[in-house]
Protein backbone atom coordinates (compact mmCIF):
# COMPACT_ATOMS: atom_id res chain seq x y z
CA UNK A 1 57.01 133.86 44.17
CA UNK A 2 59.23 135.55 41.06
CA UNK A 3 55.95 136.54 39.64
CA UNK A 4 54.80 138.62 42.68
CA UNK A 5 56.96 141.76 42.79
CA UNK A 6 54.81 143.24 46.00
CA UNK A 7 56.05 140.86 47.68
CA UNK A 8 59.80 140.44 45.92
CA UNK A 9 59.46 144.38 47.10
CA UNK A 10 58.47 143.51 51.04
CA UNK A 11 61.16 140.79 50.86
CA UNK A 12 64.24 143.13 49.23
CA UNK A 13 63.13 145.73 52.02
CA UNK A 14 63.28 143.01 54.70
CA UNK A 15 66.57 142.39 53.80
CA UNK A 16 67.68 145.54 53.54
CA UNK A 17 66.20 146.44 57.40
CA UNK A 18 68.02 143.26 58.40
CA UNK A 19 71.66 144.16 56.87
CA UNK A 20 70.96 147.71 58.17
CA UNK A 21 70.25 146.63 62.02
CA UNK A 22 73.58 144.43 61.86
CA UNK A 23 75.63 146.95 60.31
CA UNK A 24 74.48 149.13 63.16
CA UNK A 25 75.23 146.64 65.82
CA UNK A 26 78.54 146.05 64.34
CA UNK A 27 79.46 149.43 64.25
CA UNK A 28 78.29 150.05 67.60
CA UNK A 29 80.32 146.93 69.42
CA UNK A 30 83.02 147.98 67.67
CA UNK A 31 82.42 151.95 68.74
CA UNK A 32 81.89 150.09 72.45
CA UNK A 33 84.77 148.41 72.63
CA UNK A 34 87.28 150.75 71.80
CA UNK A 35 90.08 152.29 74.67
CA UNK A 36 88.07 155.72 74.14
CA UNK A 37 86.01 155.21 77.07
CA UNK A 38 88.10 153.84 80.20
CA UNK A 39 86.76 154.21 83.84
CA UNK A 40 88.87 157.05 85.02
CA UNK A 41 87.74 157.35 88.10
CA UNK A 42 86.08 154.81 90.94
CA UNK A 43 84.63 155.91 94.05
CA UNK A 44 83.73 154.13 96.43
CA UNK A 45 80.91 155.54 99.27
CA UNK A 46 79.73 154.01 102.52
CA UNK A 47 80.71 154.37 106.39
CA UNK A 48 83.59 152.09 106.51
CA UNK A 49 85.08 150.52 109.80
CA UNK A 50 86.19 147.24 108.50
CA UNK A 51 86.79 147.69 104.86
CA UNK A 52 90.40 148.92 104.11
CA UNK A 53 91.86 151.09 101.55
CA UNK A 54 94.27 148.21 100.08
CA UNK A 55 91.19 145.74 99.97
CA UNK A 56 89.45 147.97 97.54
CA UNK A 57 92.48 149.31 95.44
CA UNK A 58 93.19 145.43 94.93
CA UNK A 59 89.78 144.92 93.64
CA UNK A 60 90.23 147.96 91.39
CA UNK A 61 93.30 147.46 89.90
CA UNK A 62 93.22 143.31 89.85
CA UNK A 63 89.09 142.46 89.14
CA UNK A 64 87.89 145.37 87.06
CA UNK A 65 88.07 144.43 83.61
CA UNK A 66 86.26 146.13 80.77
CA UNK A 67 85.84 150.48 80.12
CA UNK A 68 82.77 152.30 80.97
CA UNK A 69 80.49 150.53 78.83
CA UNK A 70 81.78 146.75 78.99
CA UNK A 71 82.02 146.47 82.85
CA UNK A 72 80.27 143.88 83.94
CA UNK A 73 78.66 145.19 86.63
CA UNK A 74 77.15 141.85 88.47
CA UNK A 75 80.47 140.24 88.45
CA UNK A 76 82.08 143.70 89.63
CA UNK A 77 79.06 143.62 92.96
CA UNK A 78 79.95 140.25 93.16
CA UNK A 79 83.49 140.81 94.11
CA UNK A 80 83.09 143.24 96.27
CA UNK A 81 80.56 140.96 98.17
CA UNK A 82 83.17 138.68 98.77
CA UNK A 83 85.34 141.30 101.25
CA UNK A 84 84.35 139.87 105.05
CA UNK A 85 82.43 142.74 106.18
CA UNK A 86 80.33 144.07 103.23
CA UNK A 87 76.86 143.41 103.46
CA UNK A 88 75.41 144.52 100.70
CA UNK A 89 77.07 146.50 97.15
CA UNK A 90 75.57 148.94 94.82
CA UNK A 91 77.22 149.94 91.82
CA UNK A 92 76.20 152.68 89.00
CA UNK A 93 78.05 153.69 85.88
CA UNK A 94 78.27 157.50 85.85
CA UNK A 95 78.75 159.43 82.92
CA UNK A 96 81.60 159.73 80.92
CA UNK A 97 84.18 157.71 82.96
CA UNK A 98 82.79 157.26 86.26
CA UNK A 99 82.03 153.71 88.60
CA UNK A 100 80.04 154.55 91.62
CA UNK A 101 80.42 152.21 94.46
CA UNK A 102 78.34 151.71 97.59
CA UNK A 103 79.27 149.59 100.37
CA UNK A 104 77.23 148.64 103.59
CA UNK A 105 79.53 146.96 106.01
CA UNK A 106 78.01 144.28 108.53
CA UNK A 107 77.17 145.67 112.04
CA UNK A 108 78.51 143.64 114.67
CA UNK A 109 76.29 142.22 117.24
CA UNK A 110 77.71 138.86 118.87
CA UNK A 111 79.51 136.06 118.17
CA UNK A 112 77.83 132.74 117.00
CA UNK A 113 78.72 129.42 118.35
CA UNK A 114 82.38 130.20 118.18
CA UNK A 115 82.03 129.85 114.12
CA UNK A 116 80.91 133.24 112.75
CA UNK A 117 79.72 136.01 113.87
CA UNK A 118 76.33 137.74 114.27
CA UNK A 119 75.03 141.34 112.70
CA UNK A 120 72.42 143.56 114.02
CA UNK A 121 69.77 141.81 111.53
CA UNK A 122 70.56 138.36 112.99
CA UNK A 123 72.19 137.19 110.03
CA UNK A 124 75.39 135.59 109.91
CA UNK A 125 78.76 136.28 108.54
CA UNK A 126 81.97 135.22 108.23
CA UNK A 127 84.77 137.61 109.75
CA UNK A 128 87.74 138.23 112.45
CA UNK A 129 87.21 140.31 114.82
CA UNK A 130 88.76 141.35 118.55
CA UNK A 131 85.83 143.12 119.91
CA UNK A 132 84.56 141.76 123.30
CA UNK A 133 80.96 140.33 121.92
CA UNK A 134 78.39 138.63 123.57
CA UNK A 135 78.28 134.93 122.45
CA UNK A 136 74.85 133.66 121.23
CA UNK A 137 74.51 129.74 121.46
CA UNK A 138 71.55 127.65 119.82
CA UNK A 139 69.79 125.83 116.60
CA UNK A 140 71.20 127.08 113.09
CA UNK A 141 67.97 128.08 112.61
CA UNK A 142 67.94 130.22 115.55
CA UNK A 143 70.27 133.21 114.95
CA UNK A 144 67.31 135.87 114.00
CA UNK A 145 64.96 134.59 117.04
CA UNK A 146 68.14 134.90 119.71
CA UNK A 147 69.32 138.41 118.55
CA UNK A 148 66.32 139.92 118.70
CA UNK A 149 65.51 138.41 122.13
CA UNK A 150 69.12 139.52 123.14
CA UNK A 151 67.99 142.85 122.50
CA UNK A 152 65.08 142.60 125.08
CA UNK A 153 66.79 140.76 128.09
CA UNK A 154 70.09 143.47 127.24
CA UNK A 155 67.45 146.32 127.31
CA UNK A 156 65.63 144.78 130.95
CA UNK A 157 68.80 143.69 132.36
CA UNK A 158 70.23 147.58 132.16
CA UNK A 159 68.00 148.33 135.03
CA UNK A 160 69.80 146.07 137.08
CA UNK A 161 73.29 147.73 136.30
CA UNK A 162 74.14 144.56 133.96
CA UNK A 163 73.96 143.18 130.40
CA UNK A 164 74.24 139.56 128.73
CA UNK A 165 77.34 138.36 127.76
CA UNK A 166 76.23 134.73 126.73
CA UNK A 167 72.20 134.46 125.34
CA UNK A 168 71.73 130.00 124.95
CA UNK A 169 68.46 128.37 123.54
CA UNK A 170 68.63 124.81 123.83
CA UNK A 171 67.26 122.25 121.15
CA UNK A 172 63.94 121.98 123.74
CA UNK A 173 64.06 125.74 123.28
CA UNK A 174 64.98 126.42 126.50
CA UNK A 175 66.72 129.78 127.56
CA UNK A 176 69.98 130.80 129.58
CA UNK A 177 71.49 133.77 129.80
CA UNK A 178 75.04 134.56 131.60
CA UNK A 179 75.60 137.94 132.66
CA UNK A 180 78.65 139.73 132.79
CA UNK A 181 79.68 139.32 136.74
CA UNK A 182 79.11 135.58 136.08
CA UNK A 183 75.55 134.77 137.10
CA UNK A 184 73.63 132.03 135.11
CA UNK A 185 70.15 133.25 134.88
CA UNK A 186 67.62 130.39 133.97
CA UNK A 187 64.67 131.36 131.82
CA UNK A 188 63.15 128.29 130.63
CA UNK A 189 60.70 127.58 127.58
CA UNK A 190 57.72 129.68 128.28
CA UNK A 191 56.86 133.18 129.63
CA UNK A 192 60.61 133.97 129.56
CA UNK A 193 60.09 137.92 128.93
CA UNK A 194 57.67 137.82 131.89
CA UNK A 195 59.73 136.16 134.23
CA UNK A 196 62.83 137.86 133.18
CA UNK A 197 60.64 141.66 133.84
CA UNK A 198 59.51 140.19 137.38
CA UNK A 199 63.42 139.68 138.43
CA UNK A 200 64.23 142.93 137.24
CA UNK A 201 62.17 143.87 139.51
CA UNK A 202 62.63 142.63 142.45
CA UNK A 203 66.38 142.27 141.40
CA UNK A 204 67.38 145.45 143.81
CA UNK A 205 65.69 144.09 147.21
CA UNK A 206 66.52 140.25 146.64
CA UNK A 207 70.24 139.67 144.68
CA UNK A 208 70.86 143.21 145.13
CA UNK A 209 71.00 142.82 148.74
CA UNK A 210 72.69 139.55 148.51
CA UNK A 211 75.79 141.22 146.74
CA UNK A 212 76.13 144.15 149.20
CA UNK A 213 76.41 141.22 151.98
CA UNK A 214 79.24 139.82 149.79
CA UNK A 215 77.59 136.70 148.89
CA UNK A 216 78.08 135.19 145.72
CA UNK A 217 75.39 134.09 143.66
CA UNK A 218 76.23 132.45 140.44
CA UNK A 219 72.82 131.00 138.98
CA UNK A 220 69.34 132.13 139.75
CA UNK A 221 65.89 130.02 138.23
CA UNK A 222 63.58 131.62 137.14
CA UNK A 223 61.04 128.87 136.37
CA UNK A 224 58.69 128.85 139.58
CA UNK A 225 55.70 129.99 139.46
CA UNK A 226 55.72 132.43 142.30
CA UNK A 227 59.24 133.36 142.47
CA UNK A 228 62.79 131.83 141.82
CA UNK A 229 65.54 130.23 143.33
CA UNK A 230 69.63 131.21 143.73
CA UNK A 231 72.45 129.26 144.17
CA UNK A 232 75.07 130.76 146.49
CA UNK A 233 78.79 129.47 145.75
CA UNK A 234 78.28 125.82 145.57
CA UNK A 235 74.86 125.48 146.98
CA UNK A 236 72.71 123.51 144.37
CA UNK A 237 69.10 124.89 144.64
CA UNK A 238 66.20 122.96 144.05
CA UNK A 239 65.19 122.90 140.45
CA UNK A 240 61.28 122.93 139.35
CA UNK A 241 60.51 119.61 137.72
CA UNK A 242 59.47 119.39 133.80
CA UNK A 243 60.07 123.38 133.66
């Protein structure tokens, strides 16, 4: 090879390209990591209900190591994923000495099984909250399939001057709902949205009537075929068999 100075040449230049790109990188980690570029500034963006002031200046001044370029900025979205109500994080460097931080906070829709609670994209968090929710009840794998249908029976019921408080599907996938003056209203496993828009509407000349002659009905089933039966105080109607 000593005898070949072509490629002696391509070799010494090879080197030389080498040393050059490490010198570079060297210089440039060292430029990087230098105090002359600290984050002077964070701001933080989003509609915030939940998320408090002191939460985030914690974060800030406790889990934000690095300057503008040696932020990690998975481990920074990371922590701020952690806070109870933030759904989702963005965060952007911004030229010279900026962090950019967008939060989207968790929606509330219901409470789940006593355990956790419910957003408006039927996915589950965990979080403290005093809001009177409705209380969904079912299958863990259940909690996308019983918030949307919560939206449909709250959207029928509103015709009848009430809404769900208490939305139940059993492991047979059966459905219950409790409204909020305390009636249990039976759906059953199939044809529930059509049996729940034929109450509605009949609701005003059949339970509707019932109430203005002050009696109490607390459970109505839905699951005959050509109409439904009400319990009135502690009358037990007949139920349909295999329903």
């Amino acid at each position: 090879m000593w005898d070949k100075p072509a490629l002696m040449l391509w070799l010494a230049n090879l080197l030389y390209a080498v040393a050059a790109i490490l010198l570079m990188y060297a210089v440039l980690f060292l430029v990087v990591h230098l105090p002359l570029f600290p984050l002077r500034e964070v701001k933080v963006n989003g509609e915030l209900k939940h998320v408090t002031r002191e939460q985030v200046q914690f974060i800030v001044t406790r889990a934000l190591k690095g300057n503008f370029f040696t932020l990690d900025l998975n481990k920074t979205r990371r922590t701020f994923e952690k806070l109870p109500w933030v759904r989702d994080v963005n965060v952007r460097r911004r030229w010279p000495d900026k962090l950019e931080v967008t939060l989207e906070e968790h929606e509330v829709l219901a409470r789940w099984n006593n355990t956790a609670l419910v957003n408006t994209q039927g996915e589950l968090f965990q979080a403290a909250s005093d809001q009177p929710l409705p209380v969904f009840n079912g299958p863990d794998d259940s909690v996308k399939e019983i918030a949307s249908q919560y939206q449909f029976f709250k959207q029928q019921l509103a015709i009848t001057g009430h809404k769900p408080v208490q939305v139940s599907l059993s492991q047979r996938r059966a459905w219950q709902i409790r409204l909020d003056d305390g009636l249990v209203v039976e759906l059953g496993r199939e044809r529930m949205e059509q049996r729940l828009e034929k109450f509605v509407k009949v609701y005003d000349r059949s339970l509707g009537r019932l109430t203005q002659m002050k009696k109490v009905v607390d459970y109505v089933d839905l699951r005959y075929p050509n109409g439904f039966a009400v319990r009135l105080g502690n009358t037990v109607a007949q139920k349909p068999a295999g329903a």
